[in-house]
N, C-alpha and C. Protein backbone atom coordinates (compact mmCIF):
# COMPACT_ATOMS: atom_id res chain seq x y z
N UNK A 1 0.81 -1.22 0.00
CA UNK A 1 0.00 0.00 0.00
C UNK A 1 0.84 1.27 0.00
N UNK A 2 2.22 1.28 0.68
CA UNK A 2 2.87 2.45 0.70
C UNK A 2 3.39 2.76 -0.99
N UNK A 3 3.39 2.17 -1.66
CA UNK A 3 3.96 1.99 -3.43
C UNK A 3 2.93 2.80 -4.09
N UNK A 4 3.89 4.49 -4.96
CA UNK A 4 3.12 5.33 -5.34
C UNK A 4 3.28 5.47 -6.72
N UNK A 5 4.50 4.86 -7.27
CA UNK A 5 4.38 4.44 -8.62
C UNK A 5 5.22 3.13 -8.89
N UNK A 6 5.56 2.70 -10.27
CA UNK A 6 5.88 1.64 -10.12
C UNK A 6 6.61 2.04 -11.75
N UNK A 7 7.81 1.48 -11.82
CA UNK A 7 8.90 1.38 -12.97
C UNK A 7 9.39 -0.31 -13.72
N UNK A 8 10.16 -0.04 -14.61
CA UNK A 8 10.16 -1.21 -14.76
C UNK A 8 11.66 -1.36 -15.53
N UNK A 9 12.53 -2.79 -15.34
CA UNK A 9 14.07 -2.27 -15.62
C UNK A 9 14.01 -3.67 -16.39
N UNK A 10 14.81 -3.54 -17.68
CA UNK A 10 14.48 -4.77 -18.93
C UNK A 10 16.14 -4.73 -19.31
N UNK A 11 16.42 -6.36 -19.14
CA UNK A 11 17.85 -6.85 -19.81
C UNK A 11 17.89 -7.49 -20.78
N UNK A 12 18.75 -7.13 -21.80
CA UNK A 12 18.91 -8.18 -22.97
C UNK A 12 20.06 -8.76 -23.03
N UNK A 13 18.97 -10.43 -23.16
CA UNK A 13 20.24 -11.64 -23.12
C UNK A 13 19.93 -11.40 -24.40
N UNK A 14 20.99 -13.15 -24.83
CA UNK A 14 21.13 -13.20 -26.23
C UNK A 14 20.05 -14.49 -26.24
N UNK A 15 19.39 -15.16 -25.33
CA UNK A 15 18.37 -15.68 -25.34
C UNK A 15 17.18 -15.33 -25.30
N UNK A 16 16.97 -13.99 -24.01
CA UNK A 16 15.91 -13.59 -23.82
C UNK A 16 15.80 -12.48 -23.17
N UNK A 17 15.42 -11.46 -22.76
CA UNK A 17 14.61 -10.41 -21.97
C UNK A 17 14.82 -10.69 -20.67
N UNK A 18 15.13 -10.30 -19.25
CA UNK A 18 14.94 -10.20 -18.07
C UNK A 18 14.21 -9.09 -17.32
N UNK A 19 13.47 -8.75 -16.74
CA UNK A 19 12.74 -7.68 -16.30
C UNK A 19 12.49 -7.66 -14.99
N UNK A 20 12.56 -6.63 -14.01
CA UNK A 20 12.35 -6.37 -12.90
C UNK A 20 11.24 -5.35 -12.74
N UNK A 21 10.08 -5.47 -12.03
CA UNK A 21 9.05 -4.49 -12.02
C UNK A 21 9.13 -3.97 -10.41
N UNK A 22 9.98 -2.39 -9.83
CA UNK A 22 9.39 -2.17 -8.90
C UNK A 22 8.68 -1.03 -8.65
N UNK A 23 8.19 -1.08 -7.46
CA UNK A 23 7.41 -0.12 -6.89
C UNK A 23 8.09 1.08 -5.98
N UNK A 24 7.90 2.39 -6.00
CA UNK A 24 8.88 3.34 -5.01
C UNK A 24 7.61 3.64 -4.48
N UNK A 25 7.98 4.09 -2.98
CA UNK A 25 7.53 4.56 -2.39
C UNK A 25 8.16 6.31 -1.76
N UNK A 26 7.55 6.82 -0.84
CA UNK A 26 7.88 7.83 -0.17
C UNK A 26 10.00 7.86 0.35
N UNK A 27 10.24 8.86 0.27
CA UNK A 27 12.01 8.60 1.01
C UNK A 27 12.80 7.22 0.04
N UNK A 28 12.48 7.33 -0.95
CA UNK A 28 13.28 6.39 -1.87
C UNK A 28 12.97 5.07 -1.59
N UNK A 29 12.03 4.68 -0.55
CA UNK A 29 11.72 3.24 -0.61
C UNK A 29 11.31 2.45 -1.56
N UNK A 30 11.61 1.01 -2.01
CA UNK A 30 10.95 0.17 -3.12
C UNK A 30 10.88 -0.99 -2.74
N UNK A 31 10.33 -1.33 -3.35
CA UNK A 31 10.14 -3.55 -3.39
C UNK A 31 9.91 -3.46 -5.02
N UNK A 32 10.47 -4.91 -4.83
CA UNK A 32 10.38 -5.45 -5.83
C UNK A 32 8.96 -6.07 -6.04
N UNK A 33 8.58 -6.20 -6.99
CA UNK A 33 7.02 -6.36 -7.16
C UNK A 33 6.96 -7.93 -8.52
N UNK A 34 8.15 -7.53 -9.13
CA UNK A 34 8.09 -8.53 -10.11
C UNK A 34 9.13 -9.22 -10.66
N UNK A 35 9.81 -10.10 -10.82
CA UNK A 35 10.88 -10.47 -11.67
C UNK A 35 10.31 -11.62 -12.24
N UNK A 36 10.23 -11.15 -14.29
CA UNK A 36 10.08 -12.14 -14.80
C UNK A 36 10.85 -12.25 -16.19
N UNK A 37 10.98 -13.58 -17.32
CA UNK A 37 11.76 -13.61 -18.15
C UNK A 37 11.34 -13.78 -19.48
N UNK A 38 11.28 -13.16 -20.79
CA UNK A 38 10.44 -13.62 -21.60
C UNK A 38 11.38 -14.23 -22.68
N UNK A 39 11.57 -15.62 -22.70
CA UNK A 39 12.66 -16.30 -23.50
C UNK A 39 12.27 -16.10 -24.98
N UNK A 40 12.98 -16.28 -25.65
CA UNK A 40 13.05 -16.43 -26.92
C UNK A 40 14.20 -15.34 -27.63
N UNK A 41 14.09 -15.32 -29.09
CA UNK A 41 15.78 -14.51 -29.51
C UNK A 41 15.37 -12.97 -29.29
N UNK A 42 16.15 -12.52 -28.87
CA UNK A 42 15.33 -10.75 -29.15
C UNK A 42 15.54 -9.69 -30.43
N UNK A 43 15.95 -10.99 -31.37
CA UNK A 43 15.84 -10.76 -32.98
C UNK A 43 14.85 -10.41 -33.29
N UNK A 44 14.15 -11.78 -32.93
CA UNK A 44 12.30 -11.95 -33.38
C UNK A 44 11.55 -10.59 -32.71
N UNK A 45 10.42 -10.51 -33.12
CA UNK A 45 9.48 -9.64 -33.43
C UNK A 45 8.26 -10.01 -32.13
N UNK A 46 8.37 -11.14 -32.11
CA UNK A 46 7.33 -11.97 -30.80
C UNK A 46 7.73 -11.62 -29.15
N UNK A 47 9.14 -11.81 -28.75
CA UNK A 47 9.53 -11.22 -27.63
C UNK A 47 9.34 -10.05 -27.83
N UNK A 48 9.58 -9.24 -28.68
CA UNK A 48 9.39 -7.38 -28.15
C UNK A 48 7.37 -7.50 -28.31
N UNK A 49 6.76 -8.39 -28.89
CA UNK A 49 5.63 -7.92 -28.67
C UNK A 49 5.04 -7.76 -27.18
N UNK A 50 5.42 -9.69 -26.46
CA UNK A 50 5.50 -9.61 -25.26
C UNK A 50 5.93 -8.99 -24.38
N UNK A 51 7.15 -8.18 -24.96
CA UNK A 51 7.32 -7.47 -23.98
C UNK A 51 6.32 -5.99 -23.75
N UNK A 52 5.65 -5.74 -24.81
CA UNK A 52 5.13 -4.32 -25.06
C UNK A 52 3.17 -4.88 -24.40
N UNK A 53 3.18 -5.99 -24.26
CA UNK A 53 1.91 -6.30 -23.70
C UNK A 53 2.61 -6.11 -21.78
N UNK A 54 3.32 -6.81 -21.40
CA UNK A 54 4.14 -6.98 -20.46
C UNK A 54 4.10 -5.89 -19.59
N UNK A 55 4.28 -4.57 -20.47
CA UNK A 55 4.65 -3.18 -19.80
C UNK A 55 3.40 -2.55 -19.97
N UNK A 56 2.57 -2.77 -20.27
CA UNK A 56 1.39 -2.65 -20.23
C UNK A 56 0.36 -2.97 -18.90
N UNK A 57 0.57 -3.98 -18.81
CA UNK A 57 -0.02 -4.07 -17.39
C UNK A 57 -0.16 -3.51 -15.95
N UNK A 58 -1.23 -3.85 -15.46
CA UNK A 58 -1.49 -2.47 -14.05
C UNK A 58 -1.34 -3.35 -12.58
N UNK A 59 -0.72 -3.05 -12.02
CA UNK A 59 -1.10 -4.11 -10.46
C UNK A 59 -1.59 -3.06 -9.53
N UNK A 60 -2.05 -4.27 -8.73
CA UNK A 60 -3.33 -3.41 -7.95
C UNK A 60 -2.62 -3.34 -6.34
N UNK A 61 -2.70 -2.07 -5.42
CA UNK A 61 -2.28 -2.33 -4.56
C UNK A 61 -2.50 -2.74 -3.48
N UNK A 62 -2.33 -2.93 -1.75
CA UNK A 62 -2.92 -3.31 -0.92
C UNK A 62 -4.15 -3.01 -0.92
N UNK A 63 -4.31 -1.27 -1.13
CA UNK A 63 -5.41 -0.46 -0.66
C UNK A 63 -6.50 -0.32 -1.83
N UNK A 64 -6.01 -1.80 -2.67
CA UNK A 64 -6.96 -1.40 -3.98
C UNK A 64 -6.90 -0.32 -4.90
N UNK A 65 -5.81 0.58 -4.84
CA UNK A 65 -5.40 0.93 -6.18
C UNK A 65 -4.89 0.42 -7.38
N UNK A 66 -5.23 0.98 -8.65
CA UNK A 66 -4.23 -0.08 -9.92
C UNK A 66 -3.22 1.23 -10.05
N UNK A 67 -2.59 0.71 -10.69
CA UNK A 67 -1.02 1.45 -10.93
C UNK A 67 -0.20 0.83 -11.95
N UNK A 68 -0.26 1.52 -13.15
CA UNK A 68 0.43 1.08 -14.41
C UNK A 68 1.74 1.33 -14.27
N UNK A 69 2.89 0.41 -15.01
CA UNK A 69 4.22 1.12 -14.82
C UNK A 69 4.17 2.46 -15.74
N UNK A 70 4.95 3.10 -14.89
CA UNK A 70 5.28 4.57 -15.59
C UNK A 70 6.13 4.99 -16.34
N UNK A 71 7.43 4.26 -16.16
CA UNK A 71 8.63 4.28 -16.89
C UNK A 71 9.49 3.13 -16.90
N UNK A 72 9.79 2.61 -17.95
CA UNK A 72 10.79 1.62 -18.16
C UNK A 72 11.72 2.22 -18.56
N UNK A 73 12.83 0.99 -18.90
CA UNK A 73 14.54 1.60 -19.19
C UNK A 73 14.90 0.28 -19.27
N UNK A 74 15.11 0.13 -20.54
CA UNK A 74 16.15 -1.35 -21.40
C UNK A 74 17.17 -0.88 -21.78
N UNK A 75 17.97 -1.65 -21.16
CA UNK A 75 19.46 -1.79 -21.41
C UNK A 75 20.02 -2.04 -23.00
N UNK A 76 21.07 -1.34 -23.68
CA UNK A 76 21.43 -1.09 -24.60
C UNK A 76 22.55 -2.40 -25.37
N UNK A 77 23.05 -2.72 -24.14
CA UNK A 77 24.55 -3.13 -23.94
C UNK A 77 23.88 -4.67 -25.24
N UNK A 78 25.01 -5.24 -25.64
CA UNK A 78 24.70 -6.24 -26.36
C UNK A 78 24.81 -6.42 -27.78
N UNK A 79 24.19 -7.29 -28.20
CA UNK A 79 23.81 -7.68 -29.94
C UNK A 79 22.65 -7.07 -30.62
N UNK A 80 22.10 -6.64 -29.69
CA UNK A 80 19.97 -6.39 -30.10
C UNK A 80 19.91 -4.43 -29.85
N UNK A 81 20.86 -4.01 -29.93
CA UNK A 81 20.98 -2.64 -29.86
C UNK A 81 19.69 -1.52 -30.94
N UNK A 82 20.01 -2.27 -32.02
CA UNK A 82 18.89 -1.48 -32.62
C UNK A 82 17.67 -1.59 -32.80
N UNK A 83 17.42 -3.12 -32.20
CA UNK A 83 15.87 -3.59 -31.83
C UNK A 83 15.65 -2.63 -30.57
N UNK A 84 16.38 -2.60 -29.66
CA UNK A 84 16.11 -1.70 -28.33
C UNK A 84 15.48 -0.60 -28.92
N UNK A 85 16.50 0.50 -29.67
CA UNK A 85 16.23 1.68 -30.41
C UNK A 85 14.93 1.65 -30.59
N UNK A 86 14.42 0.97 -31.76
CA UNK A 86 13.69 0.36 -32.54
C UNK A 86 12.27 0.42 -31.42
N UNK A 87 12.45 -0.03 -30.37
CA UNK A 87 11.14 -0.49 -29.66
C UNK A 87 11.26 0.98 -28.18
N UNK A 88 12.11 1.36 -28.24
CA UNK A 88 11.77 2.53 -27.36
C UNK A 88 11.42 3.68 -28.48
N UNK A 89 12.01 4.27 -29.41
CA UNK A 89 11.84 4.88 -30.29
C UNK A 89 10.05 5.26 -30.61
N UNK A 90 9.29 4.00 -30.37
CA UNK A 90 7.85 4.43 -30.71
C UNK A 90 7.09 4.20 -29.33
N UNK A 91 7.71 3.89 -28.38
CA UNK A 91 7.22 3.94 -27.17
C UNK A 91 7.31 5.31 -26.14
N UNK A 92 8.47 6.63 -26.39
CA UNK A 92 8.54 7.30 -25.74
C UNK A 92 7.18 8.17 -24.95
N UNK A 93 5.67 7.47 -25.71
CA UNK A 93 4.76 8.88 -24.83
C UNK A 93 4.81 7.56 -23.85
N UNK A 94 5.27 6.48 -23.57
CA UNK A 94 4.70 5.70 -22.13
C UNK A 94 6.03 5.85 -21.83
N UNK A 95 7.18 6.55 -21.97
CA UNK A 95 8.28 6.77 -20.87
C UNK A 95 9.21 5.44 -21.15
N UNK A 96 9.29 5.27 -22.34
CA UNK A 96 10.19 3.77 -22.78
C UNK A 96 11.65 3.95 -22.79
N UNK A 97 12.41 4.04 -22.63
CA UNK A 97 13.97 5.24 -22.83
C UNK A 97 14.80 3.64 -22.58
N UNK A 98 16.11 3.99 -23.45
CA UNK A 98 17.30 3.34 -23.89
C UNK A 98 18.39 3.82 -23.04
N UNK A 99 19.08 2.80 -22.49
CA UNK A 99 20.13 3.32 -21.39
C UNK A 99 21.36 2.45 -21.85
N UNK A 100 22.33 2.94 -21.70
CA UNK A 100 23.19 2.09 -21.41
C UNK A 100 24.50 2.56 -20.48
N UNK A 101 24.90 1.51 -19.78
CA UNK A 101 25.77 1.51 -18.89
C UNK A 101 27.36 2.12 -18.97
N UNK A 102 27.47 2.88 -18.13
CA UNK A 102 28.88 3.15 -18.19
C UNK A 102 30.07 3.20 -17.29
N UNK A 103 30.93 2.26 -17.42
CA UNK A 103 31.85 1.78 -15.93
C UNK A 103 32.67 3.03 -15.53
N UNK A 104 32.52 4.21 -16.13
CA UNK A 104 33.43 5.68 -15.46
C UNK A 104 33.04 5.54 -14.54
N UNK A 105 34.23 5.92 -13.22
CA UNK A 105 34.14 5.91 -11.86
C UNK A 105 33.77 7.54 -11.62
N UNK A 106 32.71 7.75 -10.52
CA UNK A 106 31.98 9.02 -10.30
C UNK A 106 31.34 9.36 -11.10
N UNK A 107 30.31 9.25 -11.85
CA UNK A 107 29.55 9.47 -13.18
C UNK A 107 27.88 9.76 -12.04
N UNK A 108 27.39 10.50 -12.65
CA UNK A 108 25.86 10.26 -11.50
C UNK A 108 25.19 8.82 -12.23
N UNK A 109 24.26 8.27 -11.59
CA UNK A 109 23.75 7.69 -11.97
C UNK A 109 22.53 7.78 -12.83
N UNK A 110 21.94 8.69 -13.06
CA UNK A 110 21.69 9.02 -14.54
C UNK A 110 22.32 10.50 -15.61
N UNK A 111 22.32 10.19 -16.49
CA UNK A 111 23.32 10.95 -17.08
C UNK A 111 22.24 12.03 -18.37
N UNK A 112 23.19 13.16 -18.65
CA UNK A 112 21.95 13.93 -19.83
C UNK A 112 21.89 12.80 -21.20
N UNK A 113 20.79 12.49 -21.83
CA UNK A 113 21.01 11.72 -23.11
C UNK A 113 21.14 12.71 -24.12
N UNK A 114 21.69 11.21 -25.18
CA UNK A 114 22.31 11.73 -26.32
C UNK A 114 21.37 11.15 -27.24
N UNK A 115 21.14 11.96 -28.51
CA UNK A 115 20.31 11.59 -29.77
C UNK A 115 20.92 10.60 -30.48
N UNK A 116 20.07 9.50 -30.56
CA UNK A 116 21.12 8.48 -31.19
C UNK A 116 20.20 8.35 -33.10
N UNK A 117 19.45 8.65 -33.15
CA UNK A 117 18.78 8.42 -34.72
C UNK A 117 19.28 9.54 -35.69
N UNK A 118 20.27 9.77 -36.39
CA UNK A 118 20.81 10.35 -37.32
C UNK A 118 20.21 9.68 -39.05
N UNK A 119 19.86 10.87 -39.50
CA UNK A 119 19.69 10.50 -41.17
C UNK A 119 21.07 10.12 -41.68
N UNK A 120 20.86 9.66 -43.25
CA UNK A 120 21.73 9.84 -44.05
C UNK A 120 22.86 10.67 -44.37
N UNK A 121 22.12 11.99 -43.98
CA UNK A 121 23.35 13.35 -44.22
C UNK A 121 23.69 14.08 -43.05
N UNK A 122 23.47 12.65 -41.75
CA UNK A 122 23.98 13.43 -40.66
C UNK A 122 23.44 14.24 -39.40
N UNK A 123 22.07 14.52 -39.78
CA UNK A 123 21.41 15.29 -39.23
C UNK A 123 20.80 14.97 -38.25
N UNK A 124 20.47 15.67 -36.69
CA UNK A 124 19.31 14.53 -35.93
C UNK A 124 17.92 14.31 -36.13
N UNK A 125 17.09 13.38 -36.35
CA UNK A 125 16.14 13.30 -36.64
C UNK A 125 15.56 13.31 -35.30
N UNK A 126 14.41 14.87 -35.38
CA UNK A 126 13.94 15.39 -34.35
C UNK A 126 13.10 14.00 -33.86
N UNK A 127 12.62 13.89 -32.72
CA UNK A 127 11.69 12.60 -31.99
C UNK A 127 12.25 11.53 -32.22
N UNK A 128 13.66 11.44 -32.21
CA UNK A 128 14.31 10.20 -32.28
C UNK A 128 14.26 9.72 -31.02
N UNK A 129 14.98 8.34 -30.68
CA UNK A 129 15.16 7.63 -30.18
C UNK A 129 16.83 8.27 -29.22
N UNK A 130 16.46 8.11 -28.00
CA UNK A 130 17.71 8.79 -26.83
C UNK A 130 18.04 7.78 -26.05
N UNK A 131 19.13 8.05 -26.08
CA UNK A 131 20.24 7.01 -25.43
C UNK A 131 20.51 7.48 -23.71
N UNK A 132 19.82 7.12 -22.48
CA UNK A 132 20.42 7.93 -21.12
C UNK A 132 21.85 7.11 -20.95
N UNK A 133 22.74 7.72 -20.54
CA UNK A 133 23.94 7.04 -20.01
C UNK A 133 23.65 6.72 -18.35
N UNK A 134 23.75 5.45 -17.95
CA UNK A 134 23.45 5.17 -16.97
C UNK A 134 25.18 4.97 -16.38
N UNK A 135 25.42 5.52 -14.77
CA UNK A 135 26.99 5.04 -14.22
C UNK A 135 26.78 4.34 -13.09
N UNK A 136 27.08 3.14 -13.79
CA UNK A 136 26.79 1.70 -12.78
C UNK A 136 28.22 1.56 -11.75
N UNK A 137 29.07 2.12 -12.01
CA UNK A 137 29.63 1.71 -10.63
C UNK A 137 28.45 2.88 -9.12
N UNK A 138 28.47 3.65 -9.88
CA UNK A 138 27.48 4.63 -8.65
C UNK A 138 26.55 4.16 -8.17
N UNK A 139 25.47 3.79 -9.22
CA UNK A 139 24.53 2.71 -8.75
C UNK A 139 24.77 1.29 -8.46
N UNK A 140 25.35 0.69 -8.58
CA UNK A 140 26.07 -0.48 -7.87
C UNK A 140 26.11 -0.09 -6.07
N UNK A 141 27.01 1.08 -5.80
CA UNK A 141 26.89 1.98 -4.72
C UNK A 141 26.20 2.00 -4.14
N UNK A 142 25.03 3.10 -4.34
CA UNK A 142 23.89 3.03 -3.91
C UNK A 142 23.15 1.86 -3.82
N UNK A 143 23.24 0.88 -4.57
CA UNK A 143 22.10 -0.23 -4.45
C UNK A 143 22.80 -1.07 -2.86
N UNK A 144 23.93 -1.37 -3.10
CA UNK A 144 24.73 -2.13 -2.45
C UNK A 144 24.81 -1.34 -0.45
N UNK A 145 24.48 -0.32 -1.07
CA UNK A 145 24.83 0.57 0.35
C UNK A 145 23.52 0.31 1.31
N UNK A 146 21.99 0.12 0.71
CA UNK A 146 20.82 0.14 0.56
C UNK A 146 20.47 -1.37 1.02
N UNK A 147 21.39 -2.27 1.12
CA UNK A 147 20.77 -3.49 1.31
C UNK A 147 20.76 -3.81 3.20
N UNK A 148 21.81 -2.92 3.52
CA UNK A 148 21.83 -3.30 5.20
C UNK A 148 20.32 -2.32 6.20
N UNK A 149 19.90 -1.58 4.97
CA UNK A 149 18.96 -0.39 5.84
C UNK A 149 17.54 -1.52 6.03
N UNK A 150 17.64 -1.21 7.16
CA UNK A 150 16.38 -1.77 7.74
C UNK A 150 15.11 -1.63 7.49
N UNK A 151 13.79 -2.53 7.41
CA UNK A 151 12.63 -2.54 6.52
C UNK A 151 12.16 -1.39 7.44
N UNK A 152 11.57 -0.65 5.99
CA UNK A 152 10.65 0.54 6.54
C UNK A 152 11.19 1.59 7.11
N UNK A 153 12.68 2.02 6.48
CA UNK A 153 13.82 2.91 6.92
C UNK A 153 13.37 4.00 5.32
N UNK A 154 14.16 4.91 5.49
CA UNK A 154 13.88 5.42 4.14
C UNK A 154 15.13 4.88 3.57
N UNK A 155 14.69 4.68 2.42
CA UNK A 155 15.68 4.01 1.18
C UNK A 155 15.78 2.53 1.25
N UNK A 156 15.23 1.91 2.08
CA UNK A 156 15.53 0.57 2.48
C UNK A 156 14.76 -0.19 1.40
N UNK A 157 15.33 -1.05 0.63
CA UNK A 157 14.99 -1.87 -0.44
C UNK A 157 13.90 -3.53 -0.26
N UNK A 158 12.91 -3.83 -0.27
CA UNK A 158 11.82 -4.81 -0.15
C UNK A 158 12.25 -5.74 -1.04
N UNK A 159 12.42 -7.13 -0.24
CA UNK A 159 12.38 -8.28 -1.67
C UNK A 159 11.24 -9.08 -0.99
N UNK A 160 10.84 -9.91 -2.34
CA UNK A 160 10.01 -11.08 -2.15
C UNK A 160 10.47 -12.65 -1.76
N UNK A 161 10.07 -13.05 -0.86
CA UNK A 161 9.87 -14.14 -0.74
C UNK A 161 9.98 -15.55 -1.92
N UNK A 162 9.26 -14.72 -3.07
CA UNK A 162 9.29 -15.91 -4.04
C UNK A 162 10.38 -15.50 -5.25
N UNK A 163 11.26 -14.29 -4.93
CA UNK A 163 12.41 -14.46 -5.59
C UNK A 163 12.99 -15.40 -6.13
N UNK A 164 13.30 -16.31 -7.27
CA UNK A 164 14.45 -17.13 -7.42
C UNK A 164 16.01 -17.11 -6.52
N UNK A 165 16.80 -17.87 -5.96
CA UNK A 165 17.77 -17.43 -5.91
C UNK A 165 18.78 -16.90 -6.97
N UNK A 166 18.60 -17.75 -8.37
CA UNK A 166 19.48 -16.79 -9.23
C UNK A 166 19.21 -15.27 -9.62
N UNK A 167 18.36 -14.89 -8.49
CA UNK A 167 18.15 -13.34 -8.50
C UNK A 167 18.88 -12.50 -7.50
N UNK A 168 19.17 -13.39 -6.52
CA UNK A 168 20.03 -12.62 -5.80
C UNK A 168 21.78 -13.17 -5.76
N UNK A 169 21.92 -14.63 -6.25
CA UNK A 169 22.74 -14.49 -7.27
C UNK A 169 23.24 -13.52 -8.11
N UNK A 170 22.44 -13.22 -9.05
CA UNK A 170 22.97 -11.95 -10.11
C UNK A 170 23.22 -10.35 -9.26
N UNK A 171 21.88 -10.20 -8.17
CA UNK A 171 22.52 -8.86 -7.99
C UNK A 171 23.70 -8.58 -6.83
N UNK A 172 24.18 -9.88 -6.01
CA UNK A 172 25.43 -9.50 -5.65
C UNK A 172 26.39 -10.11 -6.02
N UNK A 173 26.63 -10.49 -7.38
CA UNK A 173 27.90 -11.30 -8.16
C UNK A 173 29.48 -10.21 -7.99
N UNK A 174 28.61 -9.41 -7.97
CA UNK A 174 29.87 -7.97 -8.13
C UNK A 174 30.66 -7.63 -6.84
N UNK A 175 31.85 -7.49 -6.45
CA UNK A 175 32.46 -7.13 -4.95
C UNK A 175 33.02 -5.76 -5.34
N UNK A 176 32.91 -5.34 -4.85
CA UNK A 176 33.84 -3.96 -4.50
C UNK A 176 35.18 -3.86 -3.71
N UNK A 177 36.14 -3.98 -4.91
CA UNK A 177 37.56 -3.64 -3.98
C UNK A 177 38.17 -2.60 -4.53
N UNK A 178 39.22 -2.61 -3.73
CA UNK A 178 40.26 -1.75 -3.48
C UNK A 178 41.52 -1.91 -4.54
N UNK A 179 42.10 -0.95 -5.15
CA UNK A 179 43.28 -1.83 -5.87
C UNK A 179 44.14 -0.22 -5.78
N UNK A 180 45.33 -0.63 -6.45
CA UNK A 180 46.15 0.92 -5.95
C UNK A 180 46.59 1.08 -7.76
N UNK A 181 46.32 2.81 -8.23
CA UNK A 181 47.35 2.80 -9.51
C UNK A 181 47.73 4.01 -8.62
N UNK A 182 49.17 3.79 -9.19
CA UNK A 182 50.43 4.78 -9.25
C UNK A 182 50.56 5.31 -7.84
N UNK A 183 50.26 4.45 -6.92
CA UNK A 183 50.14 4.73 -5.45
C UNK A 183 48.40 4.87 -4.71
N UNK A 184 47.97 5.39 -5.40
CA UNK A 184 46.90 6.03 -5.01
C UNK A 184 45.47 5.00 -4.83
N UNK A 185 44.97 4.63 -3.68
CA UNK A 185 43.99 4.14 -3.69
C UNK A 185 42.40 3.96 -4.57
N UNK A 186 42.06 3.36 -5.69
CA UNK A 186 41.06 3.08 -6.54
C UNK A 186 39.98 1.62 -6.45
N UNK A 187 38.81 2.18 -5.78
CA UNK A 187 37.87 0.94 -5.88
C UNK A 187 37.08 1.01 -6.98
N UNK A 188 36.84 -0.44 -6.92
CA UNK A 188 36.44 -1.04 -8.30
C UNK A 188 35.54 -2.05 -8.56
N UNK A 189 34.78 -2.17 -8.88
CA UNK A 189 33.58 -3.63 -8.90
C UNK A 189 33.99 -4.60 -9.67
N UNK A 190 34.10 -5.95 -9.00
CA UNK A 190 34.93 -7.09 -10.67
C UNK A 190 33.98 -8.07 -9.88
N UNK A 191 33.52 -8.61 -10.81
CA UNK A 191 33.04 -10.20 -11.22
C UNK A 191 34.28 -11.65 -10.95
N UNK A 192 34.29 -12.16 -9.51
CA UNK A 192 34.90 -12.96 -9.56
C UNK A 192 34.98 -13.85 -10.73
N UNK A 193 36.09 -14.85 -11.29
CA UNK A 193 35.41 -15.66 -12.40
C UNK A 193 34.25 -17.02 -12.54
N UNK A 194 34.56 -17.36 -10.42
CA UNK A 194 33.59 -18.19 -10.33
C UNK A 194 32.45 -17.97 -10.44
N UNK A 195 31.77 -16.74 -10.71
CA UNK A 195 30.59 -16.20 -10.02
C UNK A 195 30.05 -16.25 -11.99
């Protein structure tokens, strides 16, 4: 019931789509509300349909409100780059936007976008399709900083119960260390190789 809108965050495998649907509340609070996967190539034409029915949908809250997502953000990174384009490009009046990640250390975590649909001779083609630069070591940060705050703290992050574990698998695969160039102390997020 405290959940006053609700967003939605979309990964592209080279198999399939991953999606996280949450809810914010008041003081930066959220839960997670949804994690689901829509397999197939994200070549085809059938996963982006599903996905555009997908983001469509309204959940209802404790107090009996519905609440459509408001804004999504699919990740750029990959093989399927111009299908992304392609499917945010005619989605922007529902808040569909193209992000992609960038490992610069201190970057905010969302960044001004850049026009990515250029004509033939160069030019930007006005109502194109925008690229936000997202800086994931920051948000890594913040997310990571966010997991010890206690339920019903402000900023304190909600999971479900019926999570998969390869969900919390994936979101703490990453460690944060320390490494030194040229003397000087530099942390850094790396992917063990077991992980």
């Amino acid at each position: 019931k405290e959940v006053v809108f609700i967003t939605a965050g979309i990964d592209v495998q080279d198999d399939r789509l991953e999606m996280e649907v949450l809810g914010h509340g008041r003081d930066s609070e959220t839960w997670s509300i949804e994690y689901r996967a829509i397999f197939g190539d994200p070549a085809s034409a059938q996963v982006w349909a599903d996905l555009d029915g997908f983001l469509a949908m309204t959940y209802q809250t404790e107090d009996g409100r519905d609440l459509s997502i408001k804004a999504s953000a699919i990740d750029t990174g990959g093989h399927h780059t111009q299908k992304v384009y392609d499917f945010c490009r005619m989605r922007r009046h529902r808040h569909v936007v193209a992000i992609k990640g960038q490992s610069t250390r201190n970057r905010p975590v969302i960044g001004r976008p850049t026009q990515q649909d250029i004509s033939m001779r160069g030019k930007t083609i006005k109502g194109g399709v925008q690229l936000w630069p997202v800086g994931t070591d920051t948000a890594k940060s913040v997310i990571y900083g966010r997991f010890g705050i206690e339920s019903g703290e402000p900023a304190s992050i909600h999971f479900s119960k019926d999570l998969p574990e390869e969900f919390y698998a994936q979101i703490t695969a990453e460690k944060l260390i320390t490494r030194y160039h040229k003397g000087f102390p530099v942390n850094e997020w790396v992917k063990p190789s077991h992980r």
